[in-house]
N, C-alpha and C. Protein backbone atom coordinates (compact mmCIF):
# COMPACT_ATOMS: atom_id res chain seq x y z
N UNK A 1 -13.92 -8.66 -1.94
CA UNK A 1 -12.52 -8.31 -2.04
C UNK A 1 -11.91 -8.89 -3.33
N UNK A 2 -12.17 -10.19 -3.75
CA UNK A 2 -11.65 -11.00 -4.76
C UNK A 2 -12.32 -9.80 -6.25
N UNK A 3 -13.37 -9.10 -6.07
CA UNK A 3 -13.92 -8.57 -7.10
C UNK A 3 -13.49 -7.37 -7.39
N UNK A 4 -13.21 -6.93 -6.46
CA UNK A 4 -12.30 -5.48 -5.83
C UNK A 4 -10.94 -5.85 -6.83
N UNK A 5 -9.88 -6.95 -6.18
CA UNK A 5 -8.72 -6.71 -6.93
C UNK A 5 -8.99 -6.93 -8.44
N UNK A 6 -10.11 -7.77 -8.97
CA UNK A 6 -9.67 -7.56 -10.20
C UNK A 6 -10.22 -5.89 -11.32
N UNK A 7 -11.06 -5.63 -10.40
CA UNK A 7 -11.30 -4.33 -10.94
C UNK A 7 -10.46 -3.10 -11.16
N UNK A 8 -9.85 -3.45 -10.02
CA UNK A 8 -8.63 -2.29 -9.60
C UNK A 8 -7.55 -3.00 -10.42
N UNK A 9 -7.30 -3.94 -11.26
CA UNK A 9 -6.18 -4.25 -11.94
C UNK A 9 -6.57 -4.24 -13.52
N UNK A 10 -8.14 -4.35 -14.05
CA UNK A 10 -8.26 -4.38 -15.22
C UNK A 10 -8.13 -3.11 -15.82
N UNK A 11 -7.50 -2.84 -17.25
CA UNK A 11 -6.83 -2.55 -18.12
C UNK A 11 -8.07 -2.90 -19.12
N UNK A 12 -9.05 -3.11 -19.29
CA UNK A 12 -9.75 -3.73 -19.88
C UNK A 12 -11.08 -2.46 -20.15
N UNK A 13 -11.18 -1.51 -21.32
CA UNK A 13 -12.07 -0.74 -20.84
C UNK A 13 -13.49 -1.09 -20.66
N UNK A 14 -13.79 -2.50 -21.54
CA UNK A 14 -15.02 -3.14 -22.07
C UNK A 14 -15.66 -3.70 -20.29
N UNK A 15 -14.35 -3.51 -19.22
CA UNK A 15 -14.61 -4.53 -18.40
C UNK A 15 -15.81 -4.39 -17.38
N UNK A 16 -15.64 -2.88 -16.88
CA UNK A 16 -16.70 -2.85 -15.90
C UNK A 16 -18.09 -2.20 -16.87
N UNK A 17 -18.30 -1.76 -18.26
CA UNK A 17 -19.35 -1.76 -18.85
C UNK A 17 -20.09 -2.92 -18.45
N UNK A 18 -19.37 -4.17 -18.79
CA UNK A 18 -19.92 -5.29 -19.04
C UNK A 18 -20.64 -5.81 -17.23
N UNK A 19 -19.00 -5.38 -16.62
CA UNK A 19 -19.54 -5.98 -15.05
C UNK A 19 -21.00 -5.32 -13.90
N UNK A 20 -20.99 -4.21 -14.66
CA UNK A 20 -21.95 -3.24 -13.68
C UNK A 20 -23.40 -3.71 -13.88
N UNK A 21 -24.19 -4.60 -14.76
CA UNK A 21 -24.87 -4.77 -15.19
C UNK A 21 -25.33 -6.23 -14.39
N UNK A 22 -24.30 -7.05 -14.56
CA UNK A 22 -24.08 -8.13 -13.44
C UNK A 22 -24.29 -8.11 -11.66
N UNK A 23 -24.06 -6.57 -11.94
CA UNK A 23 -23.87 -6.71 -10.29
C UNK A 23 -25.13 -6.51 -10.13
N UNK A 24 -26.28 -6.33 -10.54
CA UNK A 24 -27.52 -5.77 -9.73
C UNK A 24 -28.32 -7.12 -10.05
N UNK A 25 -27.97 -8.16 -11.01
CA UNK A 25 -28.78 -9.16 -11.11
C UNK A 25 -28.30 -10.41 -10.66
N UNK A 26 -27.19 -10.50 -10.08
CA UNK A 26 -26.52 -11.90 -9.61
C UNK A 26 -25.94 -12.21 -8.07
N UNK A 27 -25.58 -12.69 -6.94
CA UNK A 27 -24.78 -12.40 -6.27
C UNK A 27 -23.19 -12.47 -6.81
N UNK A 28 -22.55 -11.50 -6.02
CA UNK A 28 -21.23 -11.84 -6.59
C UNK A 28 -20.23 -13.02 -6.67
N UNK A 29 -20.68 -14.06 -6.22
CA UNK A 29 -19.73 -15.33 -6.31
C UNK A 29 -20.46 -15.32 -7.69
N UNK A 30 -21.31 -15.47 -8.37
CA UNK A 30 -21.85 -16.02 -9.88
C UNK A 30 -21.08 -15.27 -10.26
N UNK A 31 -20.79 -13.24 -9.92
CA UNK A 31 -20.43 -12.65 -11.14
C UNK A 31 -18.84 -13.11 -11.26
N UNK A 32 -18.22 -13.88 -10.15
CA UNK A 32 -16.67 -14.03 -10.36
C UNK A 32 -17.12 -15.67 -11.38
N UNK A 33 -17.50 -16.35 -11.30
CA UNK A 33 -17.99 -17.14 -11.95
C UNK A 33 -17.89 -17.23 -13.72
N UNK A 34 -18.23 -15.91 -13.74
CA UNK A 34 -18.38 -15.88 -15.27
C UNK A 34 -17.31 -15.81 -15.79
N UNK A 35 -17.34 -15.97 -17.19
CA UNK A 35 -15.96 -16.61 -18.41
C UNK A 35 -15.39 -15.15 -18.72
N UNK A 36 -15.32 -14.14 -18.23
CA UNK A 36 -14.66 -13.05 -18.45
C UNK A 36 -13.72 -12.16 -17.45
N UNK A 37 -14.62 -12.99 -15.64
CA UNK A 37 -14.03 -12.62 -14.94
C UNK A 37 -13.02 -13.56 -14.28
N UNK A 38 -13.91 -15.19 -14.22
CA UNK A 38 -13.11 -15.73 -13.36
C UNK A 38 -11.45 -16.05 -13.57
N UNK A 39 -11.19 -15.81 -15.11
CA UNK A 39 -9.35 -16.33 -15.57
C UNK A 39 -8.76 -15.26 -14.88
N UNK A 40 -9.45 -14.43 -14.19
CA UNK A 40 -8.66 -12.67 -13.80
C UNK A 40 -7.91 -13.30 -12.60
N UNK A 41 -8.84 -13.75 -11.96
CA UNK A 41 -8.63 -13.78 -10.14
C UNK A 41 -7.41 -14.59 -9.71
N UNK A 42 -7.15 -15.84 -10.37
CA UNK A 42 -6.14 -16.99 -10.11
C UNK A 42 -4.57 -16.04 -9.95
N UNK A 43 -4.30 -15.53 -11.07
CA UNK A 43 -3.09 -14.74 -11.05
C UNK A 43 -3.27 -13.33 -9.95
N UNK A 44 -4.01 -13.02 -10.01
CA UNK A 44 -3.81 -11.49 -9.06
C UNK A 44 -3.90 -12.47 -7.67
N UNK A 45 -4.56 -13.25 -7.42
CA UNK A 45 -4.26 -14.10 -6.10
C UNK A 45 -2.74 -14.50 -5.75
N UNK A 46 -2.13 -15.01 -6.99
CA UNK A 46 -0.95 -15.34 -7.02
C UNK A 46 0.11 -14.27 -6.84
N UNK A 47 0.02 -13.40 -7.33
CA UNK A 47 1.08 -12.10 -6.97
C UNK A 47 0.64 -11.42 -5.85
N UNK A 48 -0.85 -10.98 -5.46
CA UNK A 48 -1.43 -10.96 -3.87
C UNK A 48 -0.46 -11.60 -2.78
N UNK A 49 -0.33 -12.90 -2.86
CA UNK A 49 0.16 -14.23 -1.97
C UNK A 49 1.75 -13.83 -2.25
N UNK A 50 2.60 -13.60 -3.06
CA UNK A 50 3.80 -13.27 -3.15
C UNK A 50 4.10 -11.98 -2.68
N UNK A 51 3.09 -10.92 -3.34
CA UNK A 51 3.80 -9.54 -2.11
C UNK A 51 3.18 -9.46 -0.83
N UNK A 52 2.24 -10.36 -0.22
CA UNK A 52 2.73 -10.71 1.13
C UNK A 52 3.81 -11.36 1.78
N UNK A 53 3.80 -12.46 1.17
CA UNK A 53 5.23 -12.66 1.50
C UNK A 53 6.71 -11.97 1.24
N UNK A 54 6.54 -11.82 0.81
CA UNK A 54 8.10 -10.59 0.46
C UNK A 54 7.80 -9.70 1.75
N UNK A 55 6.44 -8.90 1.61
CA UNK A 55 6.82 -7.93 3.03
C UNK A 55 6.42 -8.57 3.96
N UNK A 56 6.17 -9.48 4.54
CA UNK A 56 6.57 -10.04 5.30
C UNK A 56 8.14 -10.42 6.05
N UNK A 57 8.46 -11.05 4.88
CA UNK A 57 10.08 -11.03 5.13
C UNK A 57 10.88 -9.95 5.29
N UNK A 58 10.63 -8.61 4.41
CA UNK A 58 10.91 -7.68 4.77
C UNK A 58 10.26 -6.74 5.72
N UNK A 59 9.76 -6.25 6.35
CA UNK A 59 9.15 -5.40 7.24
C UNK A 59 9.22 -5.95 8.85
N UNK A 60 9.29 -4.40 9.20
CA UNK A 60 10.31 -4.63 10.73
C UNK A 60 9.32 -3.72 11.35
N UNK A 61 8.43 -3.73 12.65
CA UNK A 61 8.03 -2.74 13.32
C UNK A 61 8.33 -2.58 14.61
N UNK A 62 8.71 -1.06 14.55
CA UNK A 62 9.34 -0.70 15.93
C UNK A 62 8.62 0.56 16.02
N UNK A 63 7.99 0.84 17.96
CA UNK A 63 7.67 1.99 18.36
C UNK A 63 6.54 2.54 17.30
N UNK A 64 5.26 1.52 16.57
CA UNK A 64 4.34 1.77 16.27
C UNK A 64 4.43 2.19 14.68
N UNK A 65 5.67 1.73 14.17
CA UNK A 65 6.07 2.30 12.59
C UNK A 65 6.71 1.20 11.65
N UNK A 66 5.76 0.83 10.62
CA UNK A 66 6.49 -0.76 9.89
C UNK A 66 7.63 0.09 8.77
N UNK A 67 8.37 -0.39 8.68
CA UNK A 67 9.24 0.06 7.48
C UNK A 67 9.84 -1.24 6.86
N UNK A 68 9.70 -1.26 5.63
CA UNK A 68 9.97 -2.26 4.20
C UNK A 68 10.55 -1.96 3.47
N UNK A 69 11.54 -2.62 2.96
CA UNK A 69 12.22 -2.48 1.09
C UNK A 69 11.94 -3.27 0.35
N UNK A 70 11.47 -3.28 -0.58
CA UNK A 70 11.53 -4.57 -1.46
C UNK A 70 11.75 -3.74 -3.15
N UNK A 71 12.73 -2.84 -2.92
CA UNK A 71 13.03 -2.19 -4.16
C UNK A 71 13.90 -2.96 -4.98
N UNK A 72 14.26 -4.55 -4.46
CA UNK A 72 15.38 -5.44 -5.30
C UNK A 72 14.14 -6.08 -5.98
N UNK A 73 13.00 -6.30 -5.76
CA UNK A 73 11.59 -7.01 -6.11
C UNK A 73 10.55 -5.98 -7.22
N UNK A 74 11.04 -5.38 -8.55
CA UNK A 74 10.46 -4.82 -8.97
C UNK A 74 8.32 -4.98 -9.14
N UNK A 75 7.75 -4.36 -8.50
CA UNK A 75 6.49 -4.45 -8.56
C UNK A 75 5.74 -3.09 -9.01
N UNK A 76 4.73 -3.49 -9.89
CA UNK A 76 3.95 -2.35 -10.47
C UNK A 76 2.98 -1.97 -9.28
N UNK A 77 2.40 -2.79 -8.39
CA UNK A 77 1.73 -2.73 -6.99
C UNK A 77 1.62 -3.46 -6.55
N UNK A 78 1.06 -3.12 -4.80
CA UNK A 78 0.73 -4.16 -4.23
C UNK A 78 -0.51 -3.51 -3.00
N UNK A 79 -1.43 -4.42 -2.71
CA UNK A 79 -2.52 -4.15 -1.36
C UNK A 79 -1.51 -3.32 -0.42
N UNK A 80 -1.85 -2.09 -0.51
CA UNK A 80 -1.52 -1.17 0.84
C UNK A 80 -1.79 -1.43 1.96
N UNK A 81 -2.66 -2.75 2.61
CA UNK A 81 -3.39 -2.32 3.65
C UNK A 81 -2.59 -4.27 4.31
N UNK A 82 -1.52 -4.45 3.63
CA UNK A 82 -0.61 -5.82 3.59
C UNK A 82 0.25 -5.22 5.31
N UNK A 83 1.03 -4.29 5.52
CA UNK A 83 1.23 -4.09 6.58
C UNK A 83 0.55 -4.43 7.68
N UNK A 84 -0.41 -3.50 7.53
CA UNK A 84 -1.31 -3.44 8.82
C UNK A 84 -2.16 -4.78 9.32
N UNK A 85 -2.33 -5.80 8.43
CA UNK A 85 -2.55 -6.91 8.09
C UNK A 85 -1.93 -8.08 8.93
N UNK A 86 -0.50 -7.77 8.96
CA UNK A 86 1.23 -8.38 9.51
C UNK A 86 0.70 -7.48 10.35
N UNK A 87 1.18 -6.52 10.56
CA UNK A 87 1.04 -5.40 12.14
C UNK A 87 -0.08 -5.09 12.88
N UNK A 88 -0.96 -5.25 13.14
CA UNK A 88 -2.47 -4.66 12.99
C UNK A 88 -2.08 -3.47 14.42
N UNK A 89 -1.32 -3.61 15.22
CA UNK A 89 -1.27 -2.70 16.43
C UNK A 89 -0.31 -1.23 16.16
N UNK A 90 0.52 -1.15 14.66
CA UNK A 90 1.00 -0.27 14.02
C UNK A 90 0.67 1.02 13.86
N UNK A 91 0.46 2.14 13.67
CA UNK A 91 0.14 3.19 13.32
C UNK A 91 0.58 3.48 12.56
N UNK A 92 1.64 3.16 11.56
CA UNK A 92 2.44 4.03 10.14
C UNK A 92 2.56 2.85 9.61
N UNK A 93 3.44 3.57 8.80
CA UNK A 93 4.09 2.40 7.66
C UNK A 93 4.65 3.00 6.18
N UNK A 94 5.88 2.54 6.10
CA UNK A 94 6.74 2.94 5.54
C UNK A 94 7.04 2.46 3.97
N UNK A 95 6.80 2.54 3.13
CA UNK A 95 6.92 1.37 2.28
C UNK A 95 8.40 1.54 1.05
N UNK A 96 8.98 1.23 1.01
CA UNK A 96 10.31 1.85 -0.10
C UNK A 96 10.14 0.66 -1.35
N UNK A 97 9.58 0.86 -2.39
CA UNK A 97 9.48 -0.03 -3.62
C UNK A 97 9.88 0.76 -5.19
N UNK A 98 9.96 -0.18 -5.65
CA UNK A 98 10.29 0.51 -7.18
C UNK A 98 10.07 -0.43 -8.40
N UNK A 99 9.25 0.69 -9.06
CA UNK A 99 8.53 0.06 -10.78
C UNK A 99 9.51 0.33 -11.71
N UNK A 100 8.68 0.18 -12.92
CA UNK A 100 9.54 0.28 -14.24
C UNK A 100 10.04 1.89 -14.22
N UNK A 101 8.72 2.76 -13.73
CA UNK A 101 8.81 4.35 -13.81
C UNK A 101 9.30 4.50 -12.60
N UNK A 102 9.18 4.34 -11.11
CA UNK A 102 9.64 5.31 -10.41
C UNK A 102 10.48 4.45 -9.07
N UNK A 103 10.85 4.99 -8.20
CA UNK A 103 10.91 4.63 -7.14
C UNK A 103 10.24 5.18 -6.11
N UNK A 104 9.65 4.55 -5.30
CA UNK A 104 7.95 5.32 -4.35
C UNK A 104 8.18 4.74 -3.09
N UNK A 105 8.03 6.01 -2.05
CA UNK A 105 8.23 6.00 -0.79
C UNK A 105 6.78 6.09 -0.28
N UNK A 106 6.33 4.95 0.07
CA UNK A 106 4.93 4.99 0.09
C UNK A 106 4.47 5.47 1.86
N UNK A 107 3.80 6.22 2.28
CA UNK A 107 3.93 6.81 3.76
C UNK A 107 2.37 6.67 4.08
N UNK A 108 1.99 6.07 5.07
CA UNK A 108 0.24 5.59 5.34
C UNK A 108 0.40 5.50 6.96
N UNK A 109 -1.07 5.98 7.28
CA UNK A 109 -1.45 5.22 8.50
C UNK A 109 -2.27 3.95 8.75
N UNK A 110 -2.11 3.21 9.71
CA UNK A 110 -3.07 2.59 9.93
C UNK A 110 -4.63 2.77 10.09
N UNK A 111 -5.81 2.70 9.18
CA UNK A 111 -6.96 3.18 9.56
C UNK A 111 -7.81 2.31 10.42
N UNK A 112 -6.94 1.12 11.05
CA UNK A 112 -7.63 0.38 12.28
C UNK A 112 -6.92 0.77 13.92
N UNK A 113 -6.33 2.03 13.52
CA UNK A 113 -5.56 1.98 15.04
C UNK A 113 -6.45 2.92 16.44
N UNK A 114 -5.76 2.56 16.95
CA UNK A 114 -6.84 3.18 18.38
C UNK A 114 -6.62 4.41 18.58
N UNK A 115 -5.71 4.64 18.23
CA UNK A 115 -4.39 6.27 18.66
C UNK A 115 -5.71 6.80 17.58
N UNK A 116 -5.94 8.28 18.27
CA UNK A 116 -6.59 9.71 18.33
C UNK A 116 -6.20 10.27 16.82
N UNK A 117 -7.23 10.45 15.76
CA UNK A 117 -6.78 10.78 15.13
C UNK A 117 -6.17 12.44 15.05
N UNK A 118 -6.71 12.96 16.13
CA UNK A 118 -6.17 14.56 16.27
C UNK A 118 -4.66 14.56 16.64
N UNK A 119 -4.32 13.37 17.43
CA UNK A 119 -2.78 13.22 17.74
C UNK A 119 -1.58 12.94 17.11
N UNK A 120 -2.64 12.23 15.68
CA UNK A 120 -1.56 12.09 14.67
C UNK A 120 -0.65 12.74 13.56
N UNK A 121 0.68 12.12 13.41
CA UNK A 121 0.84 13.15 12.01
C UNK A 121 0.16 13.55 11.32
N UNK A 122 0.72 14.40 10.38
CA UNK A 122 0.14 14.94 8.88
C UNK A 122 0.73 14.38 7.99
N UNK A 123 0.48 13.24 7.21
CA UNK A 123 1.61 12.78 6.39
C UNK A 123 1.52 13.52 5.00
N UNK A 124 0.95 14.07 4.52
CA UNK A 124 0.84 15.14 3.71
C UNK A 124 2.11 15.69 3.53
N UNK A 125 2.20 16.48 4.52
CA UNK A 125 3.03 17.45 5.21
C UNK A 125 4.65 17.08 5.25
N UNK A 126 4.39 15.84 5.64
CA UNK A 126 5.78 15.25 5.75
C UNK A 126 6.32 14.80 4.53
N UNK A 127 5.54 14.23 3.75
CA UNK A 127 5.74 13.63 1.89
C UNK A 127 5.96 15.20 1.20
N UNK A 128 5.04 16.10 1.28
CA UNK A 128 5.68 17.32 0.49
C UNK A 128 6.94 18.37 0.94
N UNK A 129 7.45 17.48 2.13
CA UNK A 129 8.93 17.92 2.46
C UNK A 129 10.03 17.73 1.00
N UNK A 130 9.44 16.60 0.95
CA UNK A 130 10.35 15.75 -0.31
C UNK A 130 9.62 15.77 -1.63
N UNK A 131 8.91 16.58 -2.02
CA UNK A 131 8.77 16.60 -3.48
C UNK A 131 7.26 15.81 -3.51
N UNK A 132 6.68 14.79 -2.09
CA UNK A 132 5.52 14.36 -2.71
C UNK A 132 4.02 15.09 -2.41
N UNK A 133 3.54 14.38 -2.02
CA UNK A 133 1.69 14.72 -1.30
C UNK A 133 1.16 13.40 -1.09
N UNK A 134 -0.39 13.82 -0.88
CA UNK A 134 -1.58 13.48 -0.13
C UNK A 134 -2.13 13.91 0.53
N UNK A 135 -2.61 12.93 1.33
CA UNK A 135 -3.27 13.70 2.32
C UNK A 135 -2.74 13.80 3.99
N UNK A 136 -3.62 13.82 5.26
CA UNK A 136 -3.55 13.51 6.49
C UNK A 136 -3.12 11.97 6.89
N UNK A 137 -3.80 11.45 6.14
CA UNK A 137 -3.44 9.60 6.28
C UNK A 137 -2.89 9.18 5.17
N UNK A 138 -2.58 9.52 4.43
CA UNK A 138 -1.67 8.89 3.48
C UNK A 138 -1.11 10.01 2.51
N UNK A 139 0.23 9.19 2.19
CA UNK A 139 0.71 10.01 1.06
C UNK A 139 2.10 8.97 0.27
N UNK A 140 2.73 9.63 -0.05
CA UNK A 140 4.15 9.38 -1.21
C UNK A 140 4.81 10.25 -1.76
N UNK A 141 5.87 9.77 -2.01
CA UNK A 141 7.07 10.66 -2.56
C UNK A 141 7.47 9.77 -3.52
N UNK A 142 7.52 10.27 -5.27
CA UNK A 142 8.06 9.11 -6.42
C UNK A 142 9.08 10.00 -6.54
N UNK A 143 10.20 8.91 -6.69
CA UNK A 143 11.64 9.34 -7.49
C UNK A 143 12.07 8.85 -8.77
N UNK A 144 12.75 9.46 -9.62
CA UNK A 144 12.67 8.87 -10.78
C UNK A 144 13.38 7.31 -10.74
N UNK A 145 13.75 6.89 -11.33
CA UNK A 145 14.39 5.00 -11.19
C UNK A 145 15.65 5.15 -10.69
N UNK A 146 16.35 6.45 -10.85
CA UNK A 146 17.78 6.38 -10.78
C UNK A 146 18.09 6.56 -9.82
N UNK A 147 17.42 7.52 -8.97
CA UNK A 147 17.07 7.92 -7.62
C UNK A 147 17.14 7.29 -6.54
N UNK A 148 17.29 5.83 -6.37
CA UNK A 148 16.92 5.19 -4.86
C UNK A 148 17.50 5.33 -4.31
N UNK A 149 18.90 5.89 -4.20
CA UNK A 149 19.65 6.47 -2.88
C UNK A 149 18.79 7.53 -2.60
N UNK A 150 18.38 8.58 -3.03
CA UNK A 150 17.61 9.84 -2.32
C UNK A 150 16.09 9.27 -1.91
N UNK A 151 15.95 8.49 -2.84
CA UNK A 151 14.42 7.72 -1.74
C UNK A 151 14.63 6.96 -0.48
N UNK A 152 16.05 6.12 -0.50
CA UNK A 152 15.84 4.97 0.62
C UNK A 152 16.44 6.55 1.52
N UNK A 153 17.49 7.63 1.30
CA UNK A 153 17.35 7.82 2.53
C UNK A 153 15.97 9.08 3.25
N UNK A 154 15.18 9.62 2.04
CA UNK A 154 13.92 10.23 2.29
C UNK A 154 13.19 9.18 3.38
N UNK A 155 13.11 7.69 3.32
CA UNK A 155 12.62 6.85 3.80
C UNK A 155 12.82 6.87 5.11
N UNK A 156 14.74 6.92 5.14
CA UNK A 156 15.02 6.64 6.50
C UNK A 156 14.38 8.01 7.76
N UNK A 157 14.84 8.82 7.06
CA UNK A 157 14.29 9.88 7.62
C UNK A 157 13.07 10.05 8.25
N UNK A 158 12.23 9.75 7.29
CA UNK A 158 10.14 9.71 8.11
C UNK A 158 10.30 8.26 8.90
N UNK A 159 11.24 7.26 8.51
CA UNK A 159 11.35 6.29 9.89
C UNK A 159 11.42 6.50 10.84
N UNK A 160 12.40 7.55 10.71
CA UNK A 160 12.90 7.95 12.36
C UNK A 160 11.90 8.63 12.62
N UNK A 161 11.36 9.98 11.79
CA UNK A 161 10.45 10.59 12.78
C UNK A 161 8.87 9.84 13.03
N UNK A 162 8.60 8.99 12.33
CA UNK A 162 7.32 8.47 12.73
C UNK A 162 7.61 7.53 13.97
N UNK A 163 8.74 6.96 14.03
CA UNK A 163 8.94 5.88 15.38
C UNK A 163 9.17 6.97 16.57
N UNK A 164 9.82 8.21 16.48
CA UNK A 164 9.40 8.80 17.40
C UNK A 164 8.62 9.24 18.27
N UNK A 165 7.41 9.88 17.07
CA UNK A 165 6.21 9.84 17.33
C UNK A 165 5.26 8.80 17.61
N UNK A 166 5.94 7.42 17.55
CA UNK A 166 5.42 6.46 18.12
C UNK A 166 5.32 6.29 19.28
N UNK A 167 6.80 6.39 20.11
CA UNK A 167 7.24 6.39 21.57
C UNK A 167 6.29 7.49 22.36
N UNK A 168 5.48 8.32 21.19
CA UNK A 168 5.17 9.70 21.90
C UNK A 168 3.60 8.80 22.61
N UNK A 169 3.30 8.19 21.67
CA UNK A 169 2.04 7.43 21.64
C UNK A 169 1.88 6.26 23.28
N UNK A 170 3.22 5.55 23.11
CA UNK A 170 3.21 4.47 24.17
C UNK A 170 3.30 5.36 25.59
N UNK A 171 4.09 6.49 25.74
CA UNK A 171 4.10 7.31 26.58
C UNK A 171 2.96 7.19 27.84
C-alpha cells in the first residue's frame, strides 16, 4: 500500500522506469528503502493521516450513505476507500471536495458491503443526471470552482436518494 501511494502520486516520469526493475529483484520493503523512493512516503503519509482526519470530522452516516464536505479544505486528492474505512457497514458515499480546477461530487459504493450487487444503484446513471459519469460502482460530477452551490446541492440530492435506498436495504 505504502508503494501504491507513492506511485499513484509520482509526477516523476523517470519513476516507475526505474521502479519496475526493482520489483522483480528485491522484496518491497528494500524497494521503499531506496534513495529515490523512500523521501516520497513520509509526506504522502502525512497528508494520508490529515485527510483522514478531516473526513472523519466531517462525515456523517445515515441509512447506509456517508456524506462529507471538506470543500473549505482545498485538496488535489485523497484515498477513496477513507470512508468505508470510518464506515465499513456503509454502502455509498458521498464525497463534496474542491481543487484548484474543479469542484467534485465524488459518488462510490462500498466494495466490502454485503448488500446484493444486483440490488444496487447505478451510480453512473445517477452522476450523468448532472453532467458526470462512470460506472455501476462509482462515479462523479466536476463543477467548475465557481460552482459549489450547484455541486453542494447536486450532492444533497444523491444524499437523499441513496439514504433512501438505504432504508430500502435495512427493510
Amino acid at each position: 500500500m505504502k508503494l501504491t501511494l507513492i506511485i499513484e502520486s509520482s509526477q516523476d516520469p523517470e519513476f516507475i522506469p526505474r521502479l519496475i526493475p526493482l520489483l522483480t529483484e528485491m522484496p518491497l520493503e528494500k524497494v521503499l528503502e531506496q534513495s529515490f523512493v523512500a523521501p516520497l512516503l513520509q509526506p504522502l503519509l502525512q497528508r494520508h493521516q490529515q485527510a483522514l482526519e478531516l473526513i472523519r470530522s466531517r462525515a456523517e452516516e445515515r441509512d447506509g450513505t456517508i456524506f462529507f464536505d471538506i470543500t473549505d479544505h482545498p485538496l488535489e486528492g485523497f484515498n477513496k476507500f477513507i470512508p468505508y474505512y470510518l464506515f465499513p457497514h456503509a454502502i455509498y458515499s458521498i464525497g463534496l471536495s474542491k481543487s484548484s480546477f474543479r469542484t467534485k461530487v465524488a459518488v462510490g459504493s462500498n466494495p466490502w458491503t454485503k448488500v446484493d450487487p444486483a440490488t444496487m444503484v447505478n451510480l453512473a446513471e445517477i452522476c450523468e443526471r448532472y453532467g458526470g459519469g462512470g460506472h455501476a460502482r462509482v462515479g462523479a460530477i466536476s463543477f467548475p470552482p465557481d460552482r459549489e452551490v450547484d455541486a453542494r446541492a447536486a450532492a444533497k440530492e444523491i444524499v437523499a436518494e441513496l439514504r433512501a435506498e438505504g432504508r430500502k436495504h435495512k427493510a
